[in-house]
Protein backbone atom coordinates (compact mmCIF):
# COMPACT_ATOMS: atom_id res chain seq x y z
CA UNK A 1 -7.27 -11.21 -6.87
CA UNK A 2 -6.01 -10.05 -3.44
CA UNK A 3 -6.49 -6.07 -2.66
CA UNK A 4 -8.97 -3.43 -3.77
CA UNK A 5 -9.35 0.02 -4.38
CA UNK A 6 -11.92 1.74 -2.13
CA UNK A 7 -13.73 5.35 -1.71
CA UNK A 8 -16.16 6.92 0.55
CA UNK A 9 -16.96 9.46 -2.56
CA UNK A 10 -20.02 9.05 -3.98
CA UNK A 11 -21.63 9.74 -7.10
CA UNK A 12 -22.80 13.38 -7.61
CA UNK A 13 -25.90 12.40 -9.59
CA UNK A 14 -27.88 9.59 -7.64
CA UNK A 15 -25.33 9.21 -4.49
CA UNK A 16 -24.57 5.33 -4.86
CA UNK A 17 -21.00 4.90 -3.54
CA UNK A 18 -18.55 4.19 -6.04
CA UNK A 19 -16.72 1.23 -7.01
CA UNK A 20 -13.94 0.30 -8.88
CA UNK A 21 -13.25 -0.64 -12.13
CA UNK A 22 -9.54 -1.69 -12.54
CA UNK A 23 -7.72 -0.17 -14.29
CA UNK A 24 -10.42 2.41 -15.61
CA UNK A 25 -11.21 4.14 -12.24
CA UNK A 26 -14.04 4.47 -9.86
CA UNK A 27 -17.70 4.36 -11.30
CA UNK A 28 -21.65 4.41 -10.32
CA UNK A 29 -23.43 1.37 -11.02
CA UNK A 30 -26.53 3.47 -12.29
CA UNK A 31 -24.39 5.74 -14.04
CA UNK A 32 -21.11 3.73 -15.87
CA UNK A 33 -20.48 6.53 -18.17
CA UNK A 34 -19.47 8.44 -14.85
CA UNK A 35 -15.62 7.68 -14.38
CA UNK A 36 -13.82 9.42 -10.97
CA UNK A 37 -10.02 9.18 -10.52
CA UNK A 38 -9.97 11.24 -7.57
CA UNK A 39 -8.65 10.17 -3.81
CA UNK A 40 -9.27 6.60 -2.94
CA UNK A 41 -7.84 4.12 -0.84
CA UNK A 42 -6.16 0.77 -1.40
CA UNK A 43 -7.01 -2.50 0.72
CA UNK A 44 -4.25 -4.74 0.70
CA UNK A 45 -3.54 -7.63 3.55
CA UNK A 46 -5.17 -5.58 6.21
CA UNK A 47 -2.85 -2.62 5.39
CA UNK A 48 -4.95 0.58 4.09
CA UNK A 49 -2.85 3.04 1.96
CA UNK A 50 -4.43 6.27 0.44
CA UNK A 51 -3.80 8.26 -2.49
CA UNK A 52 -4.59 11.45 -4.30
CA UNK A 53 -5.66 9.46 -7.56
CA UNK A 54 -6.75 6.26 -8.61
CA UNK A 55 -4.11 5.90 -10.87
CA UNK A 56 -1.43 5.73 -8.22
CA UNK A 57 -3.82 3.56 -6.15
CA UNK A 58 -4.02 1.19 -8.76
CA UNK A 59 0.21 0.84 -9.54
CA UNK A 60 0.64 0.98 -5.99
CA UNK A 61 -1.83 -2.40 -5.80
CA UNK A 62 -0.49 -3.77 -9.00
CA UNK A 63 3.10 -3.63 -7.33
CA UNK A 64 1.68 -5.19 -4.64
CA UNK A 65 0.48 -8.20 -6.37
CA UNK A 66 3.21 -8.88 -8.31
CA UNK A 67 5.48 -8.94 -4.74
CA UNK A 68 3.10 -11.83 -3.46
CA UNK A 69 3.53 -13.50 -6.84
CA UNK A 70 6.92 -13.38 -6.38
CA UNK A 71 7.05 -14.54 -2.69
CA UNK A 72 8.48 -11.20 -2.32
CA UNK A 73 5.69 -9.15 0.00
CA UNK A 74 5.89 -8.00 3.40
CA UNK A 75 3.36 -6.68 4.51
CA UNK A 76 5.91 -4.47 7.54
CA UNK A 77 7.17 -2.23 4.39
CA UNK A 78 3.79 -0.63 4.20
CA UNK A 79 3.49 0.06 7.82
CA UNK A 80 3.97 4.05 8.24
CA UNK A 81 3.82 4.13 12.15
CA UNK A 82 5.49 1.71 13.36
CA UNK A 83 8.09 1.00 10.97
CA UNK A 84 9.01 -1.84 11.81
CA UNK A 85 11.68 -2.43 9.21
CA UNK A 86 13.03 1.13 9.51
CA UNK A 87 16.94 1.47 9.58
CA UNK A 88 17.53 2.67 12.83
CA UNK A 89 15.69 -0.28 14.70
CA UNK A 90 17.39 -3.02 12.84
CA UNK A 91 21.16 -1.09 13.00
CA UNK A 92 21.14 -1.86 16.57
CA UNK A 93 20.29 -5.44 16.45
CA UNK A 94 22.73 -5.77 13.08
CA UNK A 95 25.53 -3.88 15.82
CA UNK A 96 24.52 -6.87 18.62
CA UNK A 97 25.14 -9.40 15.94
CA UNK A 98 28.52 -8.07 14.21
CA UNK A 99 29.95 -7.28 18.31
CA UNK A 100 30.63 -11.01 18.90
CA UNK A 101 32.51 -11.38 15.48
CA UNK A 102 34.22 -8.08 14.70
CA UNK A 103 36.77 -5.91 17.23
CA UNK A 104 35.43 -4.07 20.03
CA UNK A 105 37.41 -0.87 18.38
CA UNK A 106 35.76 -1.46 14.77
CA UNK A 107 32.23 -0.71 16.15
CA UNK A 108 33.32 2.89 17.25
């Protein structure tokens, strides 16, 4: 499946990084009975998110999934600094578009 969920924690006992077991939480191979659900970080189409908990790591990559199984993703909504879907950058090119059709008095 596309994505992950990542940490640079590692575990308190032997110090092997973690890794994650969906949808349990983040584990030590030499130590499975060791589950941490603290901050992570999910990996999705070169698009890093991070979270407080692994729960909301792990519905933020299961809603991600289910948008590319539904032809639906794009992977712009994630992007926090550019924002290149953000309202005020497409309002002007929507207002370039509607000029032509509507009256010059309507756009005011």
């Amino acid at each position: 499946m596309k994505g992950s969920i990542q940490t640079d924690l590692r575990c308190p006992v032997c110090g092997l990084r973690l890794k994650s077991l969906e949808p349990r939480g983040l584990y030590c191979e030499a130590h499975p009975q060791t589950i941490h659900e603290g901050r992570c970080r999910v990996m999705f189409d070169n698009v890093t998110t991070r979270f407080r908990t692994y729960r909301e790591a792990y519905k933020m990559l299961t809603r991600k999934r289910a948008e590319v199984d539904a032809g639906t993703y794009d992977a712009r909504d994630y992007q926090i600094r550019s924002k290149p879907l953000a309202f005020d950058r497409l309002a002007e090119e929507w207002l370039e578009v509607k000029a032509r059709r509507i009256k010059p008095s309507s756009l005011t």
